[in-house]
N, C-alpha and C. Protein backbone atom coordinates (compact mmCIF):
# COMPACT_ATOMS: atom_id res chain seq x y z
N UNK A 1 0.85 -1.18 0.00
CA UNK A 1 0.00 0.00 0.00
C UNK A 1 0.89 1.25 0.00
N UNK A 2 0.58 1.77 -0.99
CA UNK A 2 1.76 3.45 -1.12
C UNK A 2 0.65 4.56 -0.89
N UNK A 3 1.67 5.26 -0.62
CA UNK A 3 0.98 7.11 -0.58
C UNK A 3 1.93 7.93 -0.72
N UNK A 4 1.28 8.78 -0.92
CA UNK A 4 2.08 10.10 -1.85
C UNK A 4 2.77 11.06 0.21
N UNK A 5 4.18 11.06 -0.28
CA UNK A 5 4.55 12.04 0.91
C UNK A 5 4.81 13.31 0.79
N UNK A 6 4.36 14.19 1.30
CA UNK A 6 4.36 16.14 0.91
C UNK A 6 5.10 16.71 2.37
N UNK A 7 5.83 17.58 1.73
CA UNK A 7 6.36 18.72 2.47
C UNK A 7 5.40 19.31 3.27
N UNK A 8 5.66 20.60 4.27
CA UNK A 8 5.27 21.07 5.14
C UNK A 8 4.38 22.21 4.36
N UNK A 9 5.17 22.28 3.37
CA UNK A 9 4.64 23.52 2.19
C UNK A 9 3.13 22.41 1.43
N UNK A 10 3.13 21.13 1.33
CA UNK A 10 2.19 20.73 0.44
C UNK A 10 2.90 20.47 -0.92
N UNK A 11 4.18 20.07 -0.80
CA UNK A 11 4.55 19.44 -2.43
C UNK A 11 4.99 18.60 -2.04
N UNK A 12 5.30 17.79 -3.61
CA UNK A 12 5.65 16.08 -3.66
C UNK A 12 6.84 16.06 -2.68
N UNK A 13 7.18 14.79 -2.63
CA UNK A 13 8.52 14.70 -1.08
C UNK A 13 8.44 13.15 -1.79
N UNK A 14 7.90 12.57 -2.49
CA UNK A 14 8.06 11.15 -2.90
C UNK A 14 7.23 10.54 -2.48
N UNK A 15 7.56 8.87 -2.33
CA UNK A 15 5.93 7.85 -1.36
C UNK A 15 6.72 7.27 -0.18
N UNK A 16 5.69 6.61 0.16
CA UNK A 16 6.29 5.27 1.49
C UNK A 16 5.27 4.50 1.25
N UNK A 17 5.54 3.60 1.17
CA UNK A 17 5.08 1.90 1.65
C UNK A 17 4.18 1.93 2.94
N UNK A 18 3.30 1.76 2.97
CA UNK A 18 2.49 1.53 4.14
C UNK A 18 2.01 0.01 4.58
N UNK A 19 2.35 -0.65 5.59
CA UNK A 19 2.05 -2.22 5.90
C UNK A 19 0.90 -2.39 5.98
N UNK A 20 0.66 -2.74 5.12
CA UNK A 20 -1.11 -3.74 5.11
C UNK A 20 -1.88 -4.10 5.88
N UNK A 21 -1.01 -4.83 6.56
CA UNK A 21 -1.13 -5.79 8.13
C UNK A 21 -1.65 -4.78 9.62
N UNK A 22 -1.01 -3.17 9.50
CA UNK A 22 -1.49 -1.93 10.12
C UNK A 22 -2.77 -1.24 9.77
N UNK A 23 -2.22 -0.82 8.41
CA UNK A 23 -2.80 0.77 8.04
C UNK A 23 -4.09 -0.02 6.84
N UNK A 24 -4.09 -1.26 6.56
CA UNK A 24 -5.43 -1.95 5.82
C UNK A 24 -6.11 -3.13 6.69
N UNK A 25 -6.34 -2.70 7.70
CA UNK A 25 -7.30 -4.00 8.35
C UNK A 25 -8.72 -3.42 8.09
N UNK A 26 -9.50 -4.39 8.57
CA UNK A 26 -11.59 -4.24 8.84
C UNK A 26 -10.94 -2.88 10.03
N UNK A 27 -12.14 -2.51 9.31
CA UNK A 27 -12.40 -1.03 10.72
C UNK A 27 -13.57 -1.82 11.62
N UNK A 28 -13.12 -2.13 12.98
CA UNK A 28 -13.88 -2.64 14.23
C UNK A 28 -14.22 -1.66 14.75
N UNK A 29 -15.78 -0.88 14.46
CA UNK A 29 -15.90 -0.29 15.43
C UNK A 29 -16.23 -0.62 16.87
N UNK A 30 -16.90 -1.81 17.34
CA UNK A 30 -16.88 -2.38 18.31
C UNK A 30 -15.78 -1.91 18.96
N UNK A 31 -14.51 -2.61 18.71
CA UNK A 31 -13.39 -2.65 18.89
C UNK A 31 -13.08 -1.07 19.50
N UNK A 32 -12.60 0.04 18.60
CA UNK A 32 -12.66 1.58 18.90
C UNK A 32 -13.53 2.21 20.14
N UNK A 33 -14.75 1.42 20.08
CA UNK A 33 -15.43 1.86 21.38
C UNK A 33 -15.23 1.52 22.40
N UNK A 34 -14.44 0.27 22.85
CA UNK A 34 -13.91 -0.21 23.68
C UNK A 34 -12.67 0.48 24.45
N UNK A 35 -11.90 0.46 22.87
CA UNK A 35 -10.30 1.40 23.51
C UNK A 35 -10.86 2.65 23.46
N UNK A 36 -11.61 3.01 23.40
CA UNK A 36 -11.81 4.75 24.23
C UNK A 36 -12.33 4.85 25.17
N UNK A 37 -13.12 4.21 25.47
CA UNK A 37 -13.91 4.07 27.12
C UNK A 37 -12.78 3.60 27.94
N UNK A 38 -11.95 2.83 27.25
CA UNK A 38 -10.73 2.10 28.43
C UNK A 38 -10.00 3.64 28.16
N UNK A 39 -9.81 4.25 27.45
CA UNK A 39 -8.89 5.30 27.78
C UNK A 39 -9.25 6.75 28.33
N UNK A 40 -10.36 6.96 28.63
CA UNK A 40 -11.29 7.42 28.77
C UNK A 40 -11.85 6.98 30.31
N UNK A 41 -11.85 5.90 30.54
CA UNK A 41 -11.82 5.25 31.91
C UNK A 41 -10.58 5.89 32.85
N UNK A 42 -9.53 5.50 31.94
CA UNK A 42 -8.40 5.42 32.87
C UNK A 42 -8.04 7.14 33.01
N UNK A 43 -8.24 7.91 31.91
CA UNK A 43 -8.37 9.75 32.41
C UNK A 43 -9.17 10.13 33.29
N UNK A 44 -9.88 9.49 33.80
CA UNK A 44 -10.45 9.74 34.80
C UNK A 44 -10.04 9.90 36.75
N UNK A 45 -10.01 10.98 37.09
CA UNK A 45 -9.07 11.66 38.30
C UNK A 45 -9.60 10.50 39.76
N UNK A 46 -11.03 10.44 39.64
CA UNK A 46 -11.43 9.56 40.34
C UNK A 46 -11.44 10.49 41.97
N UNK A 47 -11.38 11.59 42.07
CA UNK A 47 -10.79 12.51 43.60
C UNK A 47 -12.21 12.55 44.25
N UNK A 48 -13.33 12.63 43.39
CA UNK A 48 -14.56 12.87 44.27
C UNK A 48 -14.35 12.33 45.68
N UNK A 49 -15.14 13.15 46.56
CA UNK A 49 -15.12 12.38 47.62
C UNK A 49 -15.97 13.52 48.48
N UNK A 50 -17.52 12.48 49.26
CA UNK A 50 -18.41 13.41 50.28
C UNK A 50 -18.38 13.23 51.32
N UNK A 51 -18.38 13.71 52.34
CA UNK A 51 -18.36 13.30 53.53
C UNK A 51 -19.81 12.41 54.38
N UNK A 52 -19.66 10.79 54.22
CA UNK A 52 -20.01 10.67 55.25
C UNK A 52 -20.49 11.08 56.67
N UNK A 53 -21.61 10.20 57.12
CA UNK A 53 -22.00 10.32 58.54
C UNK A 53 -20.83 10.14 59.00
N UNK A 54 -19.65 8.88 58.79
CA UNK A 54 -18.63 8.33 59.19
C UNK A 54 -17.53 9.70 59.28
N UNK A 55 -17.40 10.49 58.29
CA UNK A 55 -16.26 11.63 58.19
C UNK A 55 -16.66 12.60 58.64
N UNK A 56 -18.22 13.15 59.21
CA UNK A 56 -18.75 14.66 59.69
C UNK A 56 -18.07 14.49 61.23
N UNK A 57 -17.14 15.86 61.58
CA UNK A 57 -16.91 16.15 63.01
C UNK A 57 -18.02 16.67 63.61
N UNK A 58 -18.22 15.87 64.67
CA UNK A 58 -19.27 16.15 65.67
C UNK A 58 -19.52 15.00 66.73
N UNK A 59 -19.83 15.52 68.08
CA UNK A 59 -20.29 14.34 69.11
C UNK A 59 -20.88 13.18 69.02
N UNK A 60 -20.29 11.98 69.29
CA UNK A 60 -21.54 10.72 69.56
C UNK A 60 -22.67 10.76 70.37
N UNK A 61 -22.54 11.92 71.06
CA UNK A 61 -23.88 12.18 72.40
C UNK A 61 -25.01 11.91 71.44
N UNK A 62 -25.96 10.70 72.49
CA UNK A 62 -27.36 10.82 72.11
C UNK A 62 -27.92 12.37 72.37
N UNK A 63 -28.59 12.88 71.29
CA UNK A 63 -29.23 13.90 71.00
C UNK A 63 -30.42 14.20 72.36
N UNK A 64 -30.79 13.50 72.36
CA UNK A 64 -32.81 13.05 73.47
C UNK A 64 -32.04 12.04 74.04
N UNK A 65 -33.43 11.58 74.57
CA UNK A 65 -34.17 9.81 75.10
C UNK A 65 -34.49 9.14 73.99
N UNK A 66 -34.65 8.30 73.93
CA UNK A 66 -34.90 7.13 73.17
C UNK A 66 -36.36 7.32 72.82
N UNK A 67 -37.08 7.52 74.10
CA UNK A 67 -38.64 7.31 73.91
C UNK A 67 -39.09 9.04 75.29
N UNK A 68 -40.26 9.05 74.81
CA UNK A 68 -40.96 10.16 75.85
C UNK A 68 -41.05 11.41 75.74
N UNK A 69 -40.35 11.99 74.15
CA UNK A 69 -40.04 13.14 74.01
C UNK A 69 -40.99 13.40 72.97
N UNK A 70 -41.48 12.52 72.28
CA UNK A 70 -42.50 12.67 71.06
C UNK A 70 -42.04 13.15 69.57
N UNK A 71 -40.45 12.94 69.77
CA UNK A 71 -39.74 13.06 68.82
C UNK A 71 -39.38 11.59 68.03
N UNK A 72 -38.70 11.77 66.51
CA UNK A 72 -37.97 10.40 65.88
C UNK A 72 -36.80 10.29 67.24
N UNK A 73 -36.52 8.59 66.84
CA UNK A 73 -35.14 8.38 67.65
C UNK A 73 -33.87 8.93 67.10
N UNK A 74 -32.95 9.25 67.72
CA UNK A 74 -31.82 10.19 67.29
C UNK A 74 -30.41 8.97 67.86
N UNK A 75 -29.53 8.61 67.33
CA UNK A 75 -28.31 8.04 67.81
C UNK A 75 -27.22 9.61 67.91
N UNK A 76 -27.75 9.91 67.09
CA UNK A 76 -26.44 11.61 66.55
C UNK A 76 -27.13 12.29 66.03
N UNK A 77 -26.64 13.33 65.80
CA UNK A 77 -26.19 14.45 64.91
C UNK A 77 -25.80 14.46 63.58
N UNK A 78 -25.67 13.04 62.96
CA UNK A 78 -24.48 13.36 61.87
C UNK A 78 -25.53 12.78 60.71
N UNK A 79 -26.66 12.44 61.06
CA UNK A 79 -27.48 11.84 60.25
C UNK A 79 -27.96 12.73 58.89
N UNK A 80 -28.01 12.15 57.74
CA UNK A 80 -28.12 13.05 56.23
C UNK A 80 -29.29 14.01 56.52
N UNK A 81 -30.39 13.63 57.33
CA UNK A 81 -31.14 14.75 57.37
C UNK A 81 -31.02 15.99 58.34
N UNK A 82 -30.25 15.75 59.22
CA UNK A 82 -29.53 16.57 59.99
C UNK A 82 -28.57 17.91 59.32
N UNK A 83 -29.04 19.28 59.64
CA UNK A 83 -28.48 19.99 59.38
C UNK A 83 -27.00 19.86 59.84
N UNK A 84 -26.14 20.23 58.67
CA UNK A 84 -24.35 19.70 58.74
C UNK A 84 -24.56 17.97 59.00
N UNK A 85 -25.34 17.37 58.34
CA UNK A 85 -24.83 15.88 58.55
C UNK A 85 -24.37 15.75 57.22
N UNK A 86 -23.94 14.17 57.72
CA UNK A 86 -23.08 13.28 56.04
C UNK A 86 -24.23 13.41 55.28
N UNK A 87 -23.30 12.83 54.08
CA UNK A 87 -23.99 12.93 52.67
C UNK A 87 -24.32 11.24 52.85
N UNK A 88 -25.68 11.09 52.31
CA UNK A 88 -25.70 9.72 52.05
C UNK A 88 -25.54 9.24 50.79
N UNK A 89 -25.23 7.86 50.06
CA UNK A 89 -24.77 7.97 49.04
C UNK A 89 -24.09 8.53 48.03
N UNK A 90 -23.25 9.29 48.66
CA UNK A 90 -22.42 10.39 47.85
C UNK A 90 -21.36 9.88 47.41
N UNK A 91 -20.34 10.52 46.62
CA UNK A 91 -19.12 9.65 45.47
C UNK A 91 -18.36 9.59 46.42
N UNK A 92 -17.54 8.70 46.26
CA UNK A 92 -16.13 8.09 46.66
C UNK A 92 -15.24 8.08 46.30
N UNK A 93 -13.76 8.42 46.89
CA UNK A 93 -12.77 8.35 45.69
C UNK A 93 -12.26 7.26 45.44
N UNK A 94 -12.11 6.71 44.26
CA UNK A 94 -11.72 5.33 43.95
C UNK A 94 -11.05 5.24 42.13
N UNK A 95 -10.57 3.82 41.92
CA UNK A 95 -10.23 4.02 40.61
C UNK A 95 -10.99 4.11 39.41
N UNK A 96 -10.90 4.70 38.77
CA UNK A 96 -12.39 4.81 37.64
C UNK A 96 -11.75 3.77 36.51
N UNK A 97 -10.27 3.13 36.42
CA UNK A 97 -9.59 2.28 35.47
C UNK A 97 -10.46 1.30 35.08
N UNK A 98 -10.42 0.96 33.79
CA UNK A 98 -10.37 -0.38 33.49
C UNK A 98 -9.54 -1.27 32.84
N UNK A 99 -9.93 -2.65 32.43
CA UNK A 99 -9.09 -2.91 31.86
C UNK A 99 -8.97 -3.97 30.36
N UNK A 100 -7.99 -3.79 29.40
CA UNK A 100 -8.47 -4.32 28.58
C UNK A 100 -7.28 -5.05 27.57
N UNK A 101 -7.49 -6.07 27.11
CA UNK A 101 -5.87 -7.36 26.63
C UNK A 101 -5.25 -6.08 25.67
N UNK A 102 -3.75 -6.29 25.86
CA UNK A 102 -2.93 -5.78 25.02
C UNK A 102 -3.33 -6.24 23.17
N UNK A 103 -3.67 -7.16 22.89
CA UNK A 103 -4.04 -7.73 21.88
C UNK A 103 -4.99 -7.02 21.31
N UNK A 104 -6.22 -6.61 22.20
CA UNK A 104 -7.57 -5.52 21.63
C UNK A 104 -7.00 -4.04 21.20
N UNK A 105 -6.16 -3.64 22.20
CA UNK A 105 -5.59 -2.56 22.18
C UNK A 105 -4.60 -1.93 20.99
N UNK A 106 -3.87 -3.74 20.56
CA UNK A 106 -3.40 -2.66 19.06
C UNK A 106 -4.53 -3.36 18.00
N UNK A 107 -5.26 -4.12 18.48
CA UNK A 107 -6.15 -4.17 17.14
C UNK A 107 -6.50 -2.73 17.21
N UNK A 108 -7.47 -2.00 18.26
CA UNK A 108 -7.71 -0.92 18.21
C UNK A 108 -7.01 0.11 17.45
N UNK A 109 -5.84 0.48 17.67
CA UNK A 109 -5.02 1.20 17.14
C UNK A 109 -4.91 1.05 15.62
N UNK A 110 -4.69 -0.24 14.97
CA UNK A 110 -4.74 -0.80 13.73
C UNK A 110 -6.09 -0.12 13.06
N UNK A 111 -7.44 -0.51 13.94
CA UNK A 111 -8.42 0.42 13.38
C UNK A 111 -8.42 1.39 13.10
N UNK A 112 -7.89 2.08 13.79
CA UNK A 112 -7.68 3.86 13.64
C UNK A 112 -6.84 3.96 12.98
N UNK A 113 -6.29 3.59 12.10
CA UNK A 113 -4.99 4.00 11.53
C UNK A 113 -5.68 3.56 10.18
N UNK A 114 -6.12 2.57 10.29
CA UNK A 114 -7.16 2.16 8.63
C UNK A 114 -8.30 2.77 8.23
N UNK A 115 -8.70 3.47 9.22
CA UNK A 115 -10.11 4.25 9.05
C UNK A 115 -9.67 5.83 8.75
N UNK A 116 -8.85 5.98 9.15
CA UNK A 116 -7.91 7.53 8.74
C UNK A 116 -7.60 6.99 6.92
N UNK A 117 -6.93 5.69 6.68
CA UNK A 117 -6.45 5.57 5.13
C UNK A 117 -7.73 5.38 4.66
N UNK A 118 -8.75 4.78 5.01
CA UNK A 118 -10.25 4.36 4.02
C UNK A 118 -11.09 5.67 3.74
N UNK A 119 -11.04 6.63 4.89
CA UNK A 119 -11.53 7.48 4.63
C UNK A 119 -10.93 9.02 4.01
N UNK A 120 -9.77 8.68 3.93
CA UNK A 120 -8.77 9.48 2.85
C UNK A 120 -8.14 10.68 3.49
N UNK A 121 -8.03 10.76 4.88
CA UNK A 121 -7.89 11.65 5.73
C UNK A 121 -6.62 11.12 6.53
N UNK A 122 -5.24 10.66 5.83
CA UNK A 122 -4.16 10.24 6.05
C UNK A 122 -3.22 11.07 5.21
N UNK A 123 -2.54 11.53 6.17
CA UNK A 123 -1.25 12.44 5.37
C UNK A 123 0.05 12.34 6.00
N UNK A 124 0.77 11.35 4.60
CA UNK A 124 1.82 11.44 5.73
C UNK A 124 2.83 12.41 5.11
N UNK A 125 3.58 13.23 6.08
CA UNK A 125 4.68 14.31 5.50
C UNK A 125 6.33 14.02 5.76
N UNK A 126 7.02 14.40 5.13
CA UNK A 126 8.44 14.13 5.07
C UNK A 126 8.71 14.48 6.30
N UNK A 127 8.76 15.42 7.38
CA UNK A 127 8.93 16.15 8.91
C UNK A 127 8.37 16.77 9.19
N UNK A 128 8.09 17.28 10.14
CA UNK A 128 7.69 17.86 10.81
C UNK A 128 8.50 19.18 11.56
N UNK A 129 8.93 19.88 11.21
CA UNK A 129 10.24 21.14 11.96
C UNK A 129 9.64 22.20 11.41
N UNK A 130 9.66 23.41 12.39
CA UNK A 130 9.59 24.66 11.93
C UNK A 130 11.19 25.55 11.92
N UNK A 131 11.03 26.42 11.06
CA UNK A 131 12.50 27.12 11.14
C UNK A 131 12.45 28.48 12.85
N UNK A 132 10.98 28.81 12.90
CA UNK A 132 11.07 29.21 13.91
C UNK A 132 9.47 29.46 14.51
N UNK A 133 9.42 29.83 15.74
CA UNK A 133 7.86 29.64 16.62
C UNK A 133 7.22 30.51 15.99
N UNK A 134 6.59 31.12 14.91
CA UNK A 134 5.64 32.25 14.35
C UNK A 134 4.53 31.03 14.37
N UNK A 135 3.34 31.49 14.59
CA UNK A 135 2.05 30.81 14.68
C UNK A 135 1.97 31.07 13.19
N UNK A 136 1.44 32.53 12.47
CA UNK A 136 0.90 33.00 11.37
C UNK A 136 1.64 32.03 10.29
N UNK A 137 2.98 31.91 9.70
CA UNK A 137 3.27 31.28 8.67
C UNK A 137 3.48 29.68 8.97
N UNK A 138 3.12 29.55 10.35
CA UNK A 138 2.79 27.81 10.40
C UNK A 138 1.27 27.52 10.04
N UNK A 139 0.62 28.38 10.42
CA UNK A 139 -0.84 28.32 9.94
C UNK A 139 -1.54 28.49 8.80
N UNK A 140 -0.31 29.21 7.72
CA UNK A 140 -0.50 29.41 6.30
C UNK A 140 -0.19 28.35 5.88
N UNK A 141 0.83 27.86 5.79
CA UNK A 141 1.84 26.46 5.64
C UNK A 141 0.68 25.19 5.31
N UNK A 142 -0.39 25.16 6.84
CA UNK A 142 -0.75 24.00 6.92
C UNK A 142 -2.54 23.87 6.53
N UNK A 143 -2.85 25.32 6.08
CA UNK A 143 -4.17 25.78 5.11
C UNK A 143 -3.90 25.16 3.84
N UNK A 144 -2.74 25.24 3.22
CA UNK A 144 -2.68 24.60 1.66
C UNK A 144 -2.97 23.13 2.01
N UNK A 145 -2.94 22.44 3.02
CA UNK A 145 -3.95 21.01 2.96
C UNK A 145 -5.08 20.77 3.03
N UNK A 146 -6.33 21.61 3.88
CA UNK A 146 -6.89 22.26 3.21
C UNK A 146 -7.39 21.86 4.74
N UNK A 147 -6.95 21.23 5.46
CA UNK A 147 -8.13 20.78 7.12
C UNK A 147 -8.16 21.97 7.82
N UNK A 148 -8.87 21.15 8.27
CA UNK A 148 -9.25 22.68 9.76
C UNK A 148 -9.06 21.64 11.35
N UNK A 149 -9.39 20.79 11.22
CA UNK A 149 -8.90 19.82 12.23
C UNK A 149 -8.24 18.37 11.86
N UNK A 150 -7.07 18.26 12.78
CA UNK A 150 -6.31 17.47 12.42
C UNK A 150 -5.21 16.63 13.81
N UNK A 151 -5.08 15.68 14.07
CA UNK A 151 -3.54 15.03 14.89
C UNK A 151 -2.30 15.06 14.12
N UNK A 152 -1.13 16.08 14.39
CA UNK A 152 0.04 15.67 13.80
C UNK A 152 1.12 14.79 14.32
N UNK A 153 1.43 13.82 14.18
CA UNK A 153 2.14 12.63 15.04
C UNK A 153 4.04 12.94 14.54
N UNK A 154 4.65 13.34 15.00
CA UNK A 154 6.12 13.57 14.63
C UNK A 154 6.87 12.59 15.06
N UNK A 155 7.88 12.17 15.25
CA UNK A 155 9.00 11.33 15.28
C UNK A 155 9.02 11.13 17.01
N UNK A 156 10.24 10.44 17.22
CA UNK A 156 10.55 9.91 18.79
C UNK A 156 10.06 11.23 20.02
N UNK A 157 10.21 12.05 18.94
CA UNK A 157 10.37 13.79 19.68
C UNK A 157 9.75 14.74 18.85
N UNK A 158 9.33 16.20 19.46
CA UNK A 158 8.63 17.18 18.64
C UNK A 158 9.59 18.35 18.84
N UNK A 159 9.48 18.40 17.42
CA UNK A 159 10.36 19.38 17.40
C UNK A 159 9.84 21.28 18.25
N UNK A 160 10.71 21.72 18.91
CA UNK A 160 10.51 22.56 19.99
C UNK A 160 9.64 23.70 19.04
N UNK A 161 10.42 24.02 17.95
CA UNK A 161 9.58 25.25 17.36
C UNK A 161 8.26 24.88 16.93
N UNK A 162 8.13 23.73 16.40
CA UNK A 162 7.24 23.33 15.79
C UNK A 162 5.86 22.86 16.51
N UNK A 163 6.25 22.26 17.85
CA UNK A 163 5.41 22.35 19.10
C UNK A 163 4.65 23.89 19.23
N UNK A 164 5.67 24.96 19.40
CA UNK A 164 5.25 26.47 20.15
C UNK A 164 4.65 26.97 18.62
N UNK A 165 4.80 26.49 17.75
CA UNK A 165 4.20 27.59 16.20
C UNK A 165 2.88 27.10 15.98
N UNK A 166 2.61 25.73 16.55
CA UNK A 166 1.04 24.87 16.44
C UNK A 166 -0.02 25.02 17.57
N UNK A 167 0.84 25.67 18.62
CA UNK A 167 -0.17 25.68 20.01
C UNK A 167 -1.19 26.41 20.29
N UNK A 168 -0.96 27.17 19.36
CA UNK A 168 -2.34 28.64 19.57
C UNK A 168 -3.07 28.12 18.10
N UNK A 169 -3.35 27.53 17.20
CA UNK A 169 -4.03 26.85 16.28
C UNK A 169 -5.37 26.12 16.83
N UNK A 170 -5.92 26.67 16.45
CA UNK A 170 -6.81 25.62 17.33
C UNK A 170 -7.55 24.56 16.35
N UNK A 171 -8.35 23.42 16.64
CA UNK A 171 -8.35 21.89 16.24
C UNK A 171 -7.08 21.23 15.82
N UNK A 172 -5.56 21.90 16.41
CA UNK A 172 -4.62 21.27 16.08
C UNK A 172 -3.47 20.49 17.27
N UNK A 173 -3.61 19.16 16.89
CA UNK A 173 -2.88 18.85 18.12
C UNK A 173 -1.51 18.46 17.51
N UNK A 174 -0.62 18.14 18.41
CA UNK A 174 0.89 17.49 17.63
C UNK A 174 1.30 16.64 18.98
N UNK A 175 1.59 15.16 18.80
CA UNK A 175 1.88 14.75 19.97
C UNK A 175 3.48 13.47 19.21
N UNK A 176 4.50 12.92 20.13
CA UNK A 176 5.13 12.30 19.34
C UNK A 176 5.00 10.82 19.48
N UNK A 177 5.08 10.14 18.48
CA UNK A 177 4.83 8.74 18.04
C UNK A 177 4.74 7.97 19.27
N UNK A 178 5.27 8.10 20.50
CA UNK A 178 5.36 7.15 21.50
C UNK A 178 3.81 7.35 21.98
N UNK A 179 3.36 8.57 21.74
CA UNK A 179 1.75 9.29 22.58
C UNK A 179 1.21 9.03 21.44
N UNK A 180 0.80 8.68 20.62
CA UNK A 180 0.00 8.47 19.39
C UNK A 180 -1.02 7.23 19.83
N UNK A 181 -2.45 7.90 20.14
CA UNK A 181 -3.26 7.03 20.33
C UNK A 181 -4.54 6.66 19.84
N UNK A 182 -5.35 5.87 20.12
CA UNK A 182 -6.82 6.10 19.26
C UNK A 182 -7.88 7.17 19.50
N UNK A 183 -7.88 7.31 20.82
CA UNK A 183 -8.90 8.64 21.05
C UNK A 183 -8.76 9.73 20.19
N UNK A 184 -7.42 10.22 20.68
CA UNK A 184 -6.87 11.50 20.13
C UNK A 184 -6.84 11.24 18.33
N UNK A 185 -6.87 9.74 17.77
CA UNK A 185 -6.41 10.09 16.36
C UNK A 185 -8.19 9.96 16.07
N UNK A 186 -8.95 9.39 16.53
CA UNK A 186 -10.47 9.83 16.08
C UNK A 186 -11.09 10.70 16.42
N UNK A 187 -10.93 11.68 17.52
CA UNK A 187 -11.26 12.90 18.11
C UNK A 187 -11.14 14.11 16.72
N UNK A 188 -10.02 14.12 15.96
CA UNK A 188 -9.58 15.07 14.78
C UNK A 188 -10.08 14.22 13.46
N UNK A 189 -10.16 15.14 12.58
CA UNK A 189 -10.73 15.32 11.22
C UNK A 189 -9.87 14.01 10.54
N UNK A 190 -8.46 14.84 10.81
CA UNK A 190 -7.15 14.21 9.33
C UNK A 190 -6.25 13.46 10.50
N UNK A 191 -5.56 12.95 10.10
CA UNK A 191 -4.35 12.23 11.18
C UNK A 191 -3.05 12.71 9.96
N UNK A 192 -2.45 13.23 10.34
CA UNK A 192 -0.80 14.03 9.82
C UNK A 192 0.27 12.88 10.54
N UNK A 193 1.10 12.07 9.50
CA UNK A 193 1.76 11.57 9.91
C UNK A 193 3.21 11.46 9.75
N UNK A 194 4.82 11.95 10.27
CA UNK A 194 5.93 12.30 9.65
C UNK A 194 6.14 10.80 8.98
N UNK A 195 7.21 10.74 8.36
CA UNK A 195 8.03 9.59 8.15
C UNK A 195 8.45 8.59 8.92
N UNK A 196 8.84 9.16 10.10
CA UNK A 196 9.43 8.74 11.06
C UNK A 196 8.47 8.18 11.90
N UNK A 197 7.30 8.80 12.07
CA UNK A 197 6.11 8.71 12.71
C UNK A 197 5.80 6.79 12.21
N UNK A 198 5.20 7.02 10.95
CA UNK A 198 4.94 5.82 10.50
C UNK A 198 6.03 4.66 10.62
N UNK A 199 7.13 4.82 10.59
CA UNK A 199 8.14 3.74 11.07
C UNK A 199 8.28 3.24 12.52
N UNK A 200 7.69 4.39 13.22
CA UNK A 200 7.74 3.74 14.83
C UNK A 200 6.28 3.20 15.46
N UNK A 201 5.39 3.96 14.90
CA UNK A 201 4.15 3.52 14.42
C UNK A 201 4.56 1.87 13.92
N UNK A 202 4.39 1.48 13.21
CA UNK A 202 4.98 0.41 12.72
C UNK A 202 5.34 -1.02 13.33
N UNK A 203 6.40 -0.18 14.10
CA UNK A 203 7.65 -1.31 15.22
C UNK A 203 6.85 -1.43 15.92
N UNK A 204 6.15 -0.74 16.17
CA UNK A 204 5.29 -1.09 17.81
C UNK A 204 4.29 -2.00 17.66
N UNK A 205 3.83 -1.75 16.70
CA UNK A 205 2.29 -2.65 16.32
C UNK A 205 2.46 -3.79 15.70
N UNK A 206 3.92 -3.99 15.48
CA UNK A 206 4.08 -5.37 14.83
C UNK A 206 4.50 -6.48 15.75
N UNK A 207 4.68 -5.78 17.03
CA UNK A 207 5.17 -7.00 17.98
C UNK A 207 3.86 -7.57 18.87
């Protein structure tokens, strides 16, 4: 499977070979909905937390008597209907993770990477580098492709200018090949991929 590779400007740069076995499988969406809820699961901070009858400061003193007062029975104070009592049923902090086989996970990935080539919204470019941080002529640069939202995936590393010239762009993300995931590559329009990108891309998904 070939594709055409373009400069930063939008001209020819030559092709690459794309592995079959990756970037042409069945698109599972099953599959995709899975690895985003698992990733999506696991972004989750999980900090909630209400205070209990168990966590409200205040006395164990019985409130009354038990009986004779013509009131409900009272053990405390700390009871949910009690002004300043616990919360009943309220969140907890705990792990919101789940979990799911390494095996689903690059099928997943495989999906997303074939559903970016089926649906023609795969670009891969010779590099990724700016000569320096100007937002304006990185944003001209990357109009001649014609998206408005997009993931750009760069090599082992992002290049520093090229990071600070994309950050005020907005629907534009740039993350490097090791962070290249399914959420983030179906969340955007186009998936932008360097050379380098697709070769480590690649190594990873083949083991």
């Amino acid at each position: 499977m070939k594709l055409a590779v373009k400069t930063l400007e939008n001209k020819d740069a030559g092709e690459i070979t794309l592995d079959k076995a990756i970037f042409g499988v069945e698109v599972r969406e099953d599959i995709l909905h899975r690895m985003v809820k698992y990733q999506r699961d696991k972004a989750r901070a999980g900090t909630g937390q209400a205070q209990t009858r168990a966590h409200v400061t205040g006395t164990g003193k019985k409130p009354w008597a038990q009986k004779g007062t013509g009131r409900a029975r009272a053990g405390d104070l700390k009871r949910p209907q009690d002004r300043g009592g616990g919360v009943a049923h309220g969140p907890l902090a705990r792990d919101h993770s789940t979990t799911l086989p390494k095996k689903v996970r690059q099928m997943a990935m495989k999906s997303a990477l074939s559903s970016k080539v089926k649906a023609g919204k795969l670009i891969i470019i010779d590099d990724a580098k700016a000569k320096d941080h100007k937002t304006k002529p990185m944003a001209a640069a990357l109009a001649k492709f014609g998206f408005k939202s997009a993931l750009i995936v760069s090599g082992s590393e992002v290049d520093a200018n090229f990071a600070r010239a994309t950050s005020n762009i907005p629907l534009i993300d740039v993350l490097p090949s090791v962070g290249a995931n399914v959420y983030d590559i179906l969340r955007r329009d186009t998936l932008v991929l360097t050379k380098a990108a697709v070769n480590d891309i690649t190594e990873k998904l083949k083991g």
